[in-house]
C-alpha atoms as a PDB file:
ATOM      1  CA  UNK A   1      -7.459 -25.699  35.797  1.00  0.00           C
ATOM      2  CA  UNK A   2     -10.227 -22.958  36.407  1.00  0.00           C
ATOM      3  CA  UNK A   3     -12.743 -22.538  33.438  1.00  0.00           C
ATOM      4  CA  UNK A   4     -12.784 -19.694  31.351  1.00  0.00           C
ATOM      5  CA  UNK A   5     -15.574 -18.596  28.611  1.00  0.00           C
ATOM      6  CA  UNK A   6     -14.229 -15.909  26.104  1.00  0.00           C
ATOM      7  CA  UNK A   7     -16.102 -13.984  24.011  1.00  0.00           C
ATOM      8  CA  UNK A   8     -14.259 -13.134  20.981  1.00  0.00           C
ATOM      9  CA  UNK A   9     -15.639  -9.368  18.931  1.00  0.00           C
ATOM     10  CA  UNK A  10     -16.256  -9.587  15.140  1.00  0.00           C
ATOM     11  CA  UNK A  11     -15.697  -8.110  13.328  1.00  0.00           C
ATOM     12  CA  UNK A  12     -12.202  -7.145  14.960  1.00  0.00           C
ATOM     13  CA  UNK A  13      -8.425  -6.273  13.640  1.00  0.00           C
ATOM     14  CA  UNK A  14      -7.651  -5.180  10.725  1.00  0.00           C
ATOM     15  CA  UNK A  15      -9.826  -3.196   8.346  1.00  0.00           C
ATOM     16  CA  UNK A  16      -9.371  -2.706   4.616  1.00  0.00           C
ATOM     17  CA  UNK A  17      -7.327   0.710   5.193  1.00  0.00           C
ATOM     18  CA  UNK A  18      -5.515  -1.305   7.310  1.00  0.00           C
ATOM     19  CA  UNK A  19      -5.296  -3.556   4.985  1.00  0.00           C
ATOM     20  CA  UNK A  20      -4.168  -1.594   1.961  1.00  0.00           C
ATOM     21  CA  UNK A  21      -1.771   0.556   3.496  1.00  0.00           C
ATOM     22  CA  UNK A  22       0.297  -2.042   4.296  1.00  0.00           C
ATOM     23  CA  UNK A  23      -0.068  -3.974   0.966  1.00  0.00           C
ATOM     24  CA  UNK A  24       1.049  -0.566  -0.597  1.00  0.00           C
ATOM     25  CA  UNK A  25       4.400  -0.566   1.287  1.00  0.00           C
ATOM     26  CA  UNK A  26       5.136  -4.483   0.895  1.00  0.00           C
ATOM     27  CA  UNK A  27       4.583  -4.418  -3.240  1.00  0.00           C
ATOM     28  CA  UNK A  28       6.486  -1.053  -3.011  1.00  0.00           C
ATOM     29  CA  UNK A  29       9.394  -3.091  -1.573  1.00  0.00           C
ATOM     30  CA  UNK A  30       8.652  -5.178  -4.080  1.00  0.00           C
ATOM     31  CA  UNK A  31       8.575  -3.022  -6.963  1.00  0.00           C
ATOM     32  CA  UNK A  32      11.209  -0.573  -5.699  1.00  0.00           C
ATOM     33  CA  UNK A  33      13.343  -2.461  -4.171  1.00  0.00           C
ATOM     34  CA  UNK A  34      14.831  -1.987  -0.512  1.00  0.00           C
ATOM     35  CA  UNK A  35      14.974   0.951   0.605  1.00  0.00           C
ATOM     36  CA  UNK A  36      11.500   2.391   0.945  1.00  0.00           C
ATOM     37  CA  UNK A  37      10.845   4.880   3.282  1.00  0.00           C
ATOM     38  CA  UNK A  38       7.394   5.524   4.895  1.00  0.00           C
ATOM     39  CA  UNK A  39       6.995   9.270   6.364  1.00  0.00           C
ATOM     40  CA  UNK A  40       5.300   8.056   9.846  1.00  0.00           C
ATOM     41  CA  UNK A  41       4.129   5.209  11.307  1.00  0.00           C
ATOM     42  CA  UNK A  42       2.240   3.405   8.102  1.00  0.00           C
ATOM     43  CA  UNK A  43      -0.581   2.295  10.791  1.00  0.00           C
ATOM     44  CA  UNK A  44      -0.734   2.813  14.387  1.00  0.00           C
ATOM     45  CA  UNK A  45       0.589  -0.754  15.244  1.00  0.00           C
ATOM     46  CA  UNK A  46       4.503  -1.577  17.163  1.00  0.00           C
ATOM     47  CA  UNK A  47       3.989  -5.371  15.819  1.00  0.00           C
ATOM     48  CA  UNK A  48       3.255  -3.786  11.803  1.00  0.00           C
ATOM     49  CA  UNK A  49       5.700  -1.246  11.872  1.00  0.00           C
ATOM     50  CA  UNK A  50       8.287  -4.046  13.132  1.00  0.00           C
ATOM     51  CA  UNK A  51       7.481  -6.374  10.327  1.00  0.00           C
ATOM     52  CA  UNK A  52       7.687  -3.985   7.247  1.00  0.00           C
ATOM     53  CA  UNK A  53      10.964  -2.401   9.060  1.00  0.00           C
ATOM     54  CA  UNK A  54      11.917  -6.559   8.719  1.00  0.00           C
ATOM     55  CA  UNK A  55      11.291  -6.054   5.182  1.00  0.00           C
ATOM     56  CA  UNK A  56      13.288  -3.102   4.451  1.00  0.00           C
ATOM     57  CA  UNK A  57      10.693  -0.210   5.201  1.00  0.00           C
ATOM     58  CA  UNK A  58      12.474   2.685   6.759  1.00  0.00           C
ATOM     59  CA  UNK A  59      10.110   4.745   8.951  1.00  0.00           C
ATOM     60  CA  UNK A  60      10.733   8.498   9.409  1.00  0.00           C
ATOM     61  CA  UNK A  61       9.258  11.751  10.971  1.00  0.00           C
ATOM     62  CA  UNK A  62       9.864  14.009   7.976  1.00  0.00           C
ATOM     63  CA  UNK A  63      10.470  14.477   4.618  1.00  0.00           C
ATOM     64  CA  UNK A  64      13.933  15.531   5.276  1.00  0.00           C
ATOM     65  CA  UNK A  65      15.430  12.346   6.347  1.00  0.00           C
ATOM     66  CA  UNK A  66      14.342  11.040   3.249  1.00  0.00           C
ATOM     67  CA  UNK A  67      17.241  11.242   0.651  1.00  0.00           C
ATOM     68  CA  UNK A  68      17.038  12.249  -3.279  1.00  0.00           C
ATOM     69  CA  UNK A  69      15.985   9.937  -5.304  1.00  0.00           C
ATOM     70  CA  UNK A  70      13.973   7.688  -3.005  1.00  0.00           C
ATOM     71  CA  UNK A  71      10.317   6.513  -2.664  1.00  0.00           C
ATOM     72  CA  UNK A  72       8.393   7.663  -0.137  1.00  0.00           C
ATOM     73  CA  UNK A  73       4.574   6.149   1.236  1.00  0.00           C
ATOM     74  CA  UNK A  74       2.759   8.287   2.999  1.00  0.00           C
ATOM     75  CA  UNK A  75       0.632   7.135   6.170  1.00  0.00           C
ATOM     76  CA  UNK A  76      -3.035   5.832   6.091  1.00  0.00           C
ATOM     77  CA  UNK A  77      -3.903   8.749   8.436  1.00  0.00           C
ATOM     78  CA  UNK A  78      -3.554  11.122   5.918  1.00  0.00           C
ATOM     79  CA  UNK A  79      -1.365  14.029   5.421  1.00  0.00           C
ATOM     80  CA  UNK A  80      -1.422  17.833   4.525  1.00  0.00           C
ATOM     81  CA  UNK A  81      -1.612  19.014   0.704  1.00  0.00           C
ATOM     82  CA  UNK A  82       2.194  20.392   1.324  1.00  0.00           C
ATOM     83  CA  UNK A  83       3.879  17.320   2.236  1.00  0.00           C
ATOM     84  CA  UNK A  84       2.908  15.429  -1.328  1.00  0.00           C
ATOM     85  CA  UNK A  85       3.665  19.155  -2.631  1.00  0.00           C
ATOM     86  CA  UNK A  86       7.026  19.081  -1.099  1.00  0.00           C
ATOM     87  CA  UNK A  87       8.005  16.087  -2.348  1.00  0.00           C
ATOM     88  CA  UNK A  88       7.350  16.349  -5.703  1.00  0.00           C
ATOM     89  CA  UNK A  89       9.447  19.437  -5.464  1.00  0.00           C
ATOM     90  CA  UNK A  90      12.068  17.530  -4.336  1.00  0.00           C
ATOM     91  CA  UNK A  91      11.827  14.859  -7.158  1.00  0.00           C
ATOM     92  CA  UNK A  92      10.887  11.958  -4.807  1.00  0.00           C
ATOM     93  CA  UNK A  93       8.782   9.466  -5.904  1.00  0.00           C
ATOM     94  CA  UNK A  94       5.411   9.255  -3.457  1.00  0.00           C
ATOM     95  CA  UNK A  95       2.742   6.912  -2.840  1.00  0.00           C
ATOM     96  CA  UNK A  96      -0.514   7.745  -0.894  1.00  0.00           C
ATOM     97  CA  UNK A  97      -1.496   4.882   1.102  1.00  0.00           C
ATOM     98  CA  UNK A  98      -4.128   7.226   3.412  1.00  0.00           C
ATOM     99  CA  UNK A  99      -7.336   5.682   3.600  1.00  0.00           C
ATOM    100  CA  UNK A 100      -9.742   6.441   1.031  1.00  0.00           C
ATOM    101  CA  UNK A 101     -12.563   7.050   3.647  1.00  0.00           C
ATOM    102  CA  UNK A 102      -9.866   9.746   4.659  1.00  0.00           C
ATOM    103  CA  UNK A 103      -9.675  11.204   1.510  1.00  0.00           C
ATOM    104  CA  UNK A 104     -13.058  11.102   1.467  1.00  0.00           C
ATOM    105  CA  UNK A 105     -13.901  13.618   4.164  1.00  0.00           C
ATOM    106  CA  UNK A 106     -10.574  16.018   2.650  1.00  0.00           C
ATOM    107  CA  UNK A 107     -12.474  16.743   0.318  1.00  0.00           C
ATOM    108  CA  UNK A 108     -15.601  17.001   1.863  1.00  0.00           C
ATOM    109  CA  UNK A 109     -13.559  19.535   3.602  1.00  0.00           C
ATOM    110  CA  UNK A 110     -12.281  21.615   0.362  1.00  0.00           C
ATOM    111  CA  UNK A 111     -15.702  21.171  -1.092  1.00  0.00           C
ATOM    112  CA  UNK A 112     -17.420  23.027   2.318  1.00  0.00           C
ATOM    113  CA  UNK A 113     -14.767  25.879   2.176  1.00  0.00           C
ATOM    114  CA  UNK A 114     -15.145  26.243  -2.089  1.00  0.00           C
ATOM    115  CA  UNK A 115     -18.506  27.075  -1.112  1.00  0.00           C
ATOM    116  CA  UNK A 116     -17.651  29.637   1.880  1.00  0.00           C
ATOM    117  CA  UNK A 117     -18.289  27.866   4.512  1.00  0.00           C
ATOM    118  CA  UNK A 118     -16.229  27.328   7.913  1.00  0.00           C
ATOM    119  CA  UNK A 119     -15.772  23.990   9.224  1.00  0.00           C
ATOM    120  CA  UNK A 120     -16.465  22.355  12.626  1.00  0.00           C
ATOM    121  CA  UNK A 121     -13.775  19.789  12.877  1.00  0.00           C
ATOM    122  CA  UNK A 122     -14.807  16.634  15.361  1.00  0.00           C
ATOM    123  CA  UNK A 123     -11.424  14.870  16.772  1.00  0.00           C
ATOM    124  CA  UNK A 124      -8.858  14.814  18.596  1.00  0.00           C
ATOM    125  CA  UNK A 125      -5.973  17.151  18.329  1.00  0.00           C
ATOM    126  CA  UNK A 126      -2.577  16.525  17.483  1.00  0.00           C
ATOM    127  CA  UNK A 127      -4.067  13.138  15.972  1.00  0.00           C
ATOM    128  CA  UNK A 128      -2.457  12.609  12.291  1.00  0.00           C
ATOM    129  CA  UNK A 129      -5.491  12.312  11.028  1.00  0.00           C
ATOM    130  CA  UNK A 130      -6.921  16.066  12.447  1.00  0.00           C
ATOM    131  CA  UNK A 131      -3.469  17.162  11.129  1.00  0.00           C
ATOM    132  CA  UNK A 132      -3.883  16.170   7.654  1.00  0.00           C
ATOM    133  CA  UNK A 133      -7.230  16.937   7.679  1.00  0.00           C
ATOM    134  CA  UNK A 134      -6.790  20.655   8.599  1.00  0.00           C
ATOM    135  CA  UNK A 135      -3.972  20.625   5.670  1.00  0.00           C
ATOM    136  CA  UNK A 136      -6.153  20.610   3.424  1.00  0.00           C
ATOM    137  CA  UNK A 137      -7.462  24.026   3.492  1.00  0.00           C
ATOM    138  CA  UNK A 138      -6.405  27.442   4.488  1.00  0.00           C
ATOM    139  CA  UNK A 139      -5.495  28.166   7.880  1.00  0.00           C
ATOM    140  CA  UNK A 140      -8.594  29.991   9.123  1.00  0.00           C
ATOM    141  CA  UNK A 141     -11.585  28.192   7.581  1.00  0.00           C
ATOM    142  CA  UNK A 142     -11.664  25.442  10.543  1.00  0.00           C
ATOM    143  CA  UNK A 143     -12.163  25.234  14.160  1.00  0.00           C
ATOM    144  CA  UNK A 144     -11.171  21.971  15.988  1.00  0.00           C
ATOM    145  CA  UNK A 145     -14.197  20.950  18.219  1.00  0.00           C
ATOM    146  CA  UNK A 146     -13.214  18.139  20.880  1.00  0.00           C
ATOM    147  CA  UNK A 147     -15.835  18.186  23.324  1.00  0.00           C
ATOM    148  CA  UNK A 148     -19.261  18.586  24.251  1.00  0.00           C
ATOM    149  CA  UNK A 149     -17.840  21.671  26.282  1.00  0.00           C
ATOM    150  CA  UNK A 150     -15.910  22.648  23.006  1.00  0.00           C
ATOM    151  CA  UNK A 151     -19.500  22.279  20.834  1.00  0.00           C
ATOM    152  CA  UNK A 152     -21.470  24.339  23.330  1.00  0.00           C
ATOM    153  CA  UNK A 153     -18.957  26.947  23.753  1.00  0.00           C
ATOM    154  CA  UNK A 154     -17.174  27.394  20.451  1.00  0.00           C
ATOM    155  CA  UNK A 155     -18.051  30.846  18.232  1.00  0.00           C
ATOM    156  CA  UNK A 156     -17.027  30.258  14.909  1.00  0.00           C
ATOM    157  CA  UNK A 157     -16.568  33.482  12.528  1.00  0.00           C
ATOM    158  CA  UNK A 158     -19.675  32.725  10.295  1.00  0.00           C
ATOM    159  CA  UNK A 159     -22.134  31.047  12.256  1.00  0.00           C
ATOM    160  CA  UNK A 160     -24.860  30.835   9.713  1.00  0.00           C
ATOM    161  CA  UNK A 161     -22.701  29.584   7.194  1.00  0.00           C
ATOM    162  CA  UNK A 162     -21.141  26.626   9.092  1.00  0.00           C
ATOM    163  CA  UNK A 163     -19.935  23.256   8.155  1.00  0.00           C
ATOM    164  CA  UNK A 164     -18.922  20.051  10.474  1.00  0.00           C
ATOM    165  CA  UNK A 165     -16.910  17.263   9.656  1.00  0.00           C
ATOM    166  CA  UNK A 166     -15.296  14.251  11.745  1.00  0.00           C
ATOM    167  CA  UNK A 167     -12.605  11.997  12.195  1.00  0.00           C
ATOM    168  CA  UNK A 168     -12.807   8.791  11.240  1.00  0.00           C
ATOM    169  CA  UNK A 169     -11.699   7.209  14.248  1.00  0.00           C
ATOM    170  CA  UNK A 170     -14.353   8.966  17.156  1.00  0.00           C
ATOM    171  CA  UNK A 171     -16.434   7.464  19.785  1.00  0.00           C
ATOM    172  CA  UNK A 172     -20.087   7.073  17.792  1.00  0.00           C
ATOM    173  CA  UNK A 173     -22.249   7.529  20.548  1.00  0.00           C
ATOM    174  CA  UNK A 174     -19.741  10.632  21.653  1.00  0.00           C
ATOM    175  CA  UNK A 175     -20.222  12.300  18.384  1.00  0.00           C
ATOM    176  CA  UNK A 176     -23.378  11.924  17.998  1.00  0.00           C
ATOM    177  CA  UNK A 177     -24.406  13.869  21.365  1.00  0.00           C
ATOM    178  CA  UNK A 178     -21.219  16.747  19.752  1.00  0.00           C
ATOM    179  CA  UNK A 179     -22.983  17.125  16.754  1.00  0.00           C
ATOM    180  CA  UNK A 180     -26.663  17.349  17.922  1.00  0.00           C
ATOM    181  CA  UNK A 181     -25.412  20.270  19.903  1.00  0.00           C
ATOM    182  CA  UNK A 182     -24.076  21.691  17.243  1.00  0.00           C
ATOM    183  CA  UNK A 183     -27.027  21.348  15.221  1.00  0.00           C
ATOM    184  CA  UNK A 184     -29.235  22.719  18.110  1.00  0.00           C
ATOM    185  CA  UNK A 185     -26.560  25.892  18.510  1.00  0.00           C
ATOM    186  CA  UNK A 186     -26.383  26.079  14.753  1.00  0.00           C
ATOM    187  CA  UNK A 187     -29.233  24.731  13.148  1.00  0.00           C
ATOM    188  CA  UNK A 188     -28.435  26.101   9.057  1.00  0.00           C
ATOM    189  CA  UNK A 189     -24.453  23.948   9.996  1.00  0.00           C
ATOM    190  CA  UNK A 190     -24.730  21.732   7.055  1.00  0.00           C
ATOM    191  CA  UNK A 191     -22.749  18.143   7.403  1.00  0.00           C
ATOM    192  CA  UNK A 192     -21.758  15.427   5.108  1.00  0.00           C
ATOM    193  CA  UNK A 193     -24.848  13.354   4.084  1.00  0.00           C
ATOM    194  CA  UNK A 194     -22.959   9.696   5.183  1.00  0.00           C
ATOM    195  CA  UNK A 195     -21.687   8.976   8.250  1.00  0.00           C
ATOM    196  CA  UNK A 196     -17.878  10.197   8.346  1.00  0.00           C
ATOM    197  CA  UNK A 197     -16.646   7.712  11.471  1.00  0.00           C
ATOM    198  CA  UNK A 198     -15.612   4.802   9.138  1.00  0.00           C
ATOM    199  CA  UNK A 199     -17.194   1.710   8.549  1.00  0.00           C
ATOM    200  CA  UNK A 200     -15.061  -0.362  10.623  1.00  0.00           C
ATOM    201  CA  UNK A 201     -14.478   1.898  13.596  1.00  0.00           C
ATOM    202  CA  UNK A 202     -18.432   1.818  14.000  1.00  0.00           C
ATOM    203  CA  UNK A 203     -18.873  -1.575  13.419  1.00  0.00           C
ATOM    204  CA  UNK A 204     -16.045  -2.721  15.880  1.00  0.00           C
ATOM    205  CA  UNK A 205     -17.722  -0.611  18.667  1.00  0.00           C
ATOM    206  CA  UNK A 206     -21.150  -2.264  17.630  1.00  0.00           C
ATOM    207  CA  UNK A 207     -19.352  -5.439  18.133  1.00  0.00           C
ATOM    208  CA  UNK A 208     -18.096  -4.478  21.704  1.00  0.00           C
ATOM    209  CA  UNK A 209     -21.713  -3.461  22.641  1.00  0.00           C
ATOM    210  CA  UNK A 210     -22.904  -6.883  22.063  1.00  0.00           C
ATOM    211  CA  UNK A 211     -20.533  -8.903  24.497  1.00  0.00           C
ATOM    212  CA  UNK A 212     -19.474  -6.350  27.145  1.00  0.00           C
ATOM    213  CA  UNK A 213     -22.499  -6.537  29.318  1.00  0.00           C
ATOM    214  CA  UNK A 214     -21.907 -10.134  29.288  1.00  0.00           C
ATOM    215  CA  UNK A 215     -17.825  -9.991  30.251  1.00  0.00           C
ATOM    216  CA  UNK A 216     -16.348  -9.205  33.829  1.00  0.00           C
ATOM    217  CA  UNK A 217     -13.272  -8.305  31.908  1.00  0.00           C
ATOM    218  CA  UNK A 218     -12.592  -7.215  28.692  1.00  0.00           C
ATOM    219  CA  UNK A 219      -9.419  -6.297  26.565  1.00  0.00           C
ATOM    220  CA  UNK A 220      -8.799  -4.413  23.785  1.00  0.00           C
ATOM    221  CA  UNK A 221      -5.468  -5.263  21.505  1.00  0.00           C
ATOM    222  CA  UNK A 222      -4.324  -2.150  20.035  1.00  0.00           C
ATOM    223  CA  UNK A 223      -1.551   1.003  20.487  1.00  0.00           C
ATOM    224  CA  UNK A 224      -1.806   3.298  23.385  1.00  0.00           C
ATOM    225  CA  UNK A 225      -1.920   6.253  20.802  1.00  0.00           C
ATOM    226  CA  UNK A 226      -4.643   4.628  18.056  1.00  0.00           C
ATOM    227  CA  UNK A 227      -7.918   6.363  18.669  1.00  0.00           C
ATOM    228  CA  UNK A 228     -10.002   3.448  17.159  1.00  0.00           C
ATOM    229  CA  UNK A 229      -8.531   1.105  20.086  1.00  0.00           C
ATOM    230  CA  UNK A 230      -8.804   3.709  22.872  1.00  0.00           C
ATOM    231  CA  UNK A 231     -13.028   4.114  21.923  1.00  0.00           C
ATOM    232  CA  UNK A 232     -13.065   0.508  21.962  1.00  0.00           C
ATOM    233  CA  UNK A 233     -12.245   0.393  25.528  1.00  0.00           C
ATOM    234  CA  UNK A 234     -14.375   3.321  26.398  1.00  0.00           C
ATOM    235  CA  UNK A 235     -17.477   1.773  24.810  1.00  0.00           C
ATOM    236  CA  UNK A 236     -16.427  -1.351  26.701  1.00  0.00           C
ATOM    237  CA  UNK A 237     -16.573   0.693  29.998  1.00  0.00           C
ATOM    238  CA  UNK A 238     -19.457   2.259  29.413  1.00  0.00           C
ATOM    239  CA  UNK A 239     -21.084  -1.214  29.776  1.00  0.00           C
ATOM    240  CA  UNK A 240     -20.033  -0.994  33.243  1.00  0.00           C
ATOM    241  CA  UNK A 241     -17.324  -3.291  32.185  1.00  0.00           C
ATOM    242  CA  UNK A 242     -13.342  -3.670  33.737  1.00  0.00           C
ATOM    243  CA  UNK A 243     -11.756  -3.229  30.238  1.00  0.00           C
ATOM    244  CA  UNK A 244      -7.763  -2.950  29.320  1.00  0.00           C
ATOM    245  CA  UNK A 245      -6.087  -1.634  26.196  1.00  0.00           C
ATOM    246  CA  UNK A 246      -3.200  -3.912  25.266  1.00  0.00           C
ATOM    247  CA  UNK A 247      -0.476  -4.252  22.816  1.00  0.00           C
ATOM    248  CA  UNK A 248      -0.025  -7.922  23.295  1.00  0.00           C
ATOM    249  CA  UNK A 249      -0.174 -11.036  25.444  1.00  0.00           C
ATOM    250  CA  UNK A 250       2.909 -10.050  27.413  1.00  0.00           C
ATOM    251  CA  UNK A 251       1.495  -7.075  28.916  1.00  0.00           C
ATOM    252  CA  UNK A 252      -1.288  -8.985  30.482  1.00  0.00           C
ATOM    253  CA  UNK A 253      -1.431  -8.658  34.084  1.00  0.00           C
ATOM    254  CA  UNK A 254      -2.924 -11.946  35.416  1.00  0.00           C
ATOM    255  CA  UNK A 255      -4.753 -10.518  38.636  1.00  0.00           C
ATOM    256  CA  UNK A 256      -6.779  -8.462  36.267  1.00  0.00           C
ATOM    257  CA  UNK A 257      -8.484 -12.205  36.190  1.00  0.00           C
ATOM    258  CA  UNK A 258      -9.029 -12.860  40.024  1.00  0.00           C
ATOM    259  CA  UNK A 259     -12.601 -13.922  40.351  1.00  0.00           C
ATOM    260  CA  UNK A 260     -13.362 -13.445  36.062  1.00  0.00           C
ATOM    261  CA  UNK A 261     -15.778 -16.032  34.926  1.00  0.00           C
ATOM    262  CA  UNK A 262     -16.292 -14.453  31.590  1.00  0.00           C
ATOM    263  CA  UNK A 263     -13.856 -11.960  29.088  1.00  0.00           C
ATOM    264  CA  UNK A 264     -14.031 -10.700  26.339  1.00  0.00           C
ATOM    265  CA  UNK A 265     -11.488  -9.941  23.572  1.00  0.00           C
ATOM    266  CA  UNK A 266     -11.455  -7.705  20.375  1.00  0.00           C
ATOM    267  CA  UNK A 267      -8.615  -6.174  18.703  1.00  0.00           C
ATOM    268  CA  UNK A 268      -8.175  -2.683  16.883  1.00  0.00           C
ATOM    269  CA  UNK A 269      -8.607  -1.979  12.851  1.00  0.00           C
ATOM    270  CA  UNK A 270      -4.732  -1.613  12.939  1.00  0.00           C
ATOM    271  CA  UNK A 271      -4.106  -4.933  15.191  1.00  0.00           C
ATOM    272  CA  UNK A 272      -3.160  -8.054  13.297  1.00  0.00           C
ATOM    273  CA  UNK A 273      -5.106 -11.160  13.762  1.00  0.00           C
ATOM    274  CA  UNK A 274      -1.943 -13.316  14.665  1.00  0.00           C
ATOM    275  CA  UNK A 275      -2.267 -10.872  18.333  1.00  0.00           C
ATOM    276  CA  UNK A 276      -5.418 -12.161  18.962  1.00  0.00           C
ATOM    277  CA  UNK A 277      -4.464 -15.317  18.730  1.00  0.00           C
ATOM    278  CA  UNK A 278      -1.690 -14.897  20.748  1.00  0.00           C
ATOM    279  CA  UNK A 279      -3.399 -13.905  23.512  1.00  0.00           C
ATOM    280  CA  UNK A 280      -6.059 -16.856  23.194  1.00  0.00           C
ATOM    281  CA  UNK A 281      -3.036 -18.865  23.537  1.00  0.00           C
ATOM    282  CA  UNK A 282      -2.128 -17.168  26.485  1.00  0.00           C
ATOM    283  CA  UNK A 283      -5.154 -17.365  28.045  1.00  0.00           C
ATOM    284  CA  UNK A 284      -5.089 -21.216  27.258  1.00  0.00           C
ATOM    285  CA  UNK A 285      -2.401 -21.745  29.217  1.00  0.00           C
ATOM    286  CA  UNK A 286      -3.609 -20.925  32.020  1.00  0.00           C
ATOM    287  CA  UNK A 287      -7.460 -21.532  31.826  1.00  0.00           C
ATOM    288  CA  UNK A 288      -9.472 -24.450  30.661  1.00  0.00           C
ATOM    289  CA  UNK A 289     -11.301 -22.276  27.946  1.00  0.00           C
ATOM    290  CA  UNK A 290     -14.873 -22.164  26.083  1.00  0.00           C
ATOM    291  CA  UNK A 291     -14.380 -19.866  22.863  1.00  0.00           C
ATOM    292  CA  UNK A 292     -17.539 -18.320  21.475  1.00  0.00           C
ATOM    293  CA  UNK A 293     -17.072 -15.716  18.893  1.00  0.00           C
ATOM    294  CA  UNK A 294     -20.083 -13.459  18.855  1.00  0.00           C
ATOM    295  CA  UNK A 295     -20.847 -12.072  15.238  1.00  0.00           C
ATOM    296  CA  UNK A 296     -22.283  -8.683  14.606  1.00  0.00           C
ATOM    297  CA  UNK A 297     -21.850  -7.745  11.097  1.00  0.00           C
ATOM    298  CA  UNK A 298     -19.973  -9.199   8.256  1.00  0.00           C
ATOM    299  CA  UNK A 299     -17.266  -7.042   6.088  1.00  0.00           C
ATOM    300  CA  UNK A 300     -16.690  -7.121   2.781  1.00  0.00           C
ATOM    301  CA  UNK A 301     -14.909  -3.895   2.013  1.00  0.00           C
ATOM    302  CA  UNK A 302     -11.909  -3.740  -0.287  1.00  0.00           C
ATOM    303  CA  UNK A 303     -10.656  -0.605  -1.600  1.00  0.00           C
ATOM    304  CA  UNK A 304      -8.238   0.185  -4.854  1.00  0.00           C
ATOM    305  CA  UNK A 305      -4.518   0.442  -4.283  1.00  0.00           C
ATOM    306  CA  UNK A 306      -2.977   3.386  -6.469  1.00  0.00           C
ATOM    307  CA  UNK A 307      -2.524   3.302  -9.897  1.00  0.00           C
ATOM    308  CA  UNK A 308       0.952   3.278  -9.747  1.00  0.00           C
ATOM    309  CA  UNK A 309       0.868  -0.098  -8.077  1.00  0.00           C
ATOM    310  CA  UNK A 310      -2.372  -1.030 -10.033  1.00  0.00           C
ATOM    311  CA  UNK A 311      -0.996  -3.111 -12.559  1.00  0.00           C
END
């Protein structure tokens, strides 16, 4: 049996958004009984979405599938100040489970336009988060910036009284060469005074800096459509690196490991530990393997669940 060393990210998986959101829907089941409904996918995860649908979670597009009288979570992405609107209108019972470092940059957002400014939106369009993010103030008083092309070439209506805020979920070395051109283009813009790409997403690209350069092969466990999992493989690439974004161990492709000596493996802030394993597994089946897990910062964050599910 050939020898195989993996190198295994942390941190990796899960973060405590992650985390929370889906603690919010299970001790709504819980508390509400079955059926709750969850307006999108809680966290951008096939194998999470499964489980709480196991449970009795019932995932839908819109508010409108939901019927009277029900309880409805709302995503960790974040949503639009009409869709909590709309449901209180309705008389549903709702439960935010975005991410607080979400909320965070909403109202970072409100704050900027209270005070007449127009924001410079960093992300990705059509991404939930972007979408919620926009919905929380008036059509007009932000521009969605997705590229260094977009940052050099975008003229905002007030360009000496400019804001710029970012998704959560961005590339940090990417954002960092958007925003210092629009700094140079704009140099009164005025940003938020932390770091708006969370915590984790940061951390887990730090984490993928330290053992790509040492990998032939690396792969990323995560959703085709999270952004946090797609920079992951990026960053690994960037290290001159062969790197694959997968959901799990079944959609390996074993040739991907012709002539590999060394891989490395890290998972997605909405991928579950258990597919990590599952794949080391995998790989142990066919390899005689050397496991080091290579340690770049230790996380500690928790965050509150809502008061309604506080006590």
């Amino acid at each position: 049996m050939a020898r195989l060393k993996v190198l295994v990210a942390a941190p990796r998986g899960f973060c405590a958004g992650v985390d929370r959101a889906i603690h919010i829907v299970e001790l709504a089941l819980e508390r509400f009984g079955v059926p709750v409904y969850v307006r999108h996918e809680i966290v951008h995860n096939k194998h999470v979405v499964d489980s709480l649908k196991a449970k009795g979670a019932v995932f839908v597009k819109e508010l409108d599938e939901v019927p009277d009288g029900a309880t409805v979570i709302f995503s960790a992405h974040g949503v639009p100040k009409t869709i909590p609107a709309m449901a209180s209108s309705r008389g549903l019972a709702w439960l935010d489970a975005t991410c607080p470092l979400v909320s965070k940059v909403h109202r970072q957002a409100e704050r900027m336009v209270e005070a007449g400014r127009h924001i410079l939106f960093v992300g990705h369009a059509g991404h939930p988060e972007v979408i919620g993010t926009f919905g929380q103030v008036p059509a007009g008083f932000i521009t969605l910036v997705e590229t260094i092309e977009d940052a050099e070439t975008v003229e905002p209506p007030s360009p000496d009284n400019l804001g710029f805020l970012t998704q959560t979920t961005l590339s940090v070395d990417d954002t960092a060469e958007i925003v210092a051109t629009l700094r140079r283009r704009f140099p009164a813009i005025v940003g938020p005074r932390g770091e708006d790409i969370c915590y984790a997403t940061s951390n887990r690209q730090a984490a993928v800096k330290a053992i790509a350069p040492r990998c032939d092969l690396m792969l990323v466990i995560g959703a085709e459509y999270s952004s946090n999992s797609q920079r992951l493989r990026e960053v690994a690439e960037r290290c001159g690196t062969k790197a694959h974004l997968i959901q799990t161990a079944a959609a390996i492709d074993w040739r991907w490991f012709d002539g590999v000596a060394t891989v490395g493996l890290t998972a997605g802030a909405s991928a579950p530990e258990l597919l990590v394993q599952d794949v080391i597994e995998a790989m142990r089946a066919r390899f005689d393997l050397e496991i080091e897990e290579v340690t770049t910062a230790v996380e500690e964050v928790t965050f509150k669940l809502p008061r309604e599910l506080a006590a």
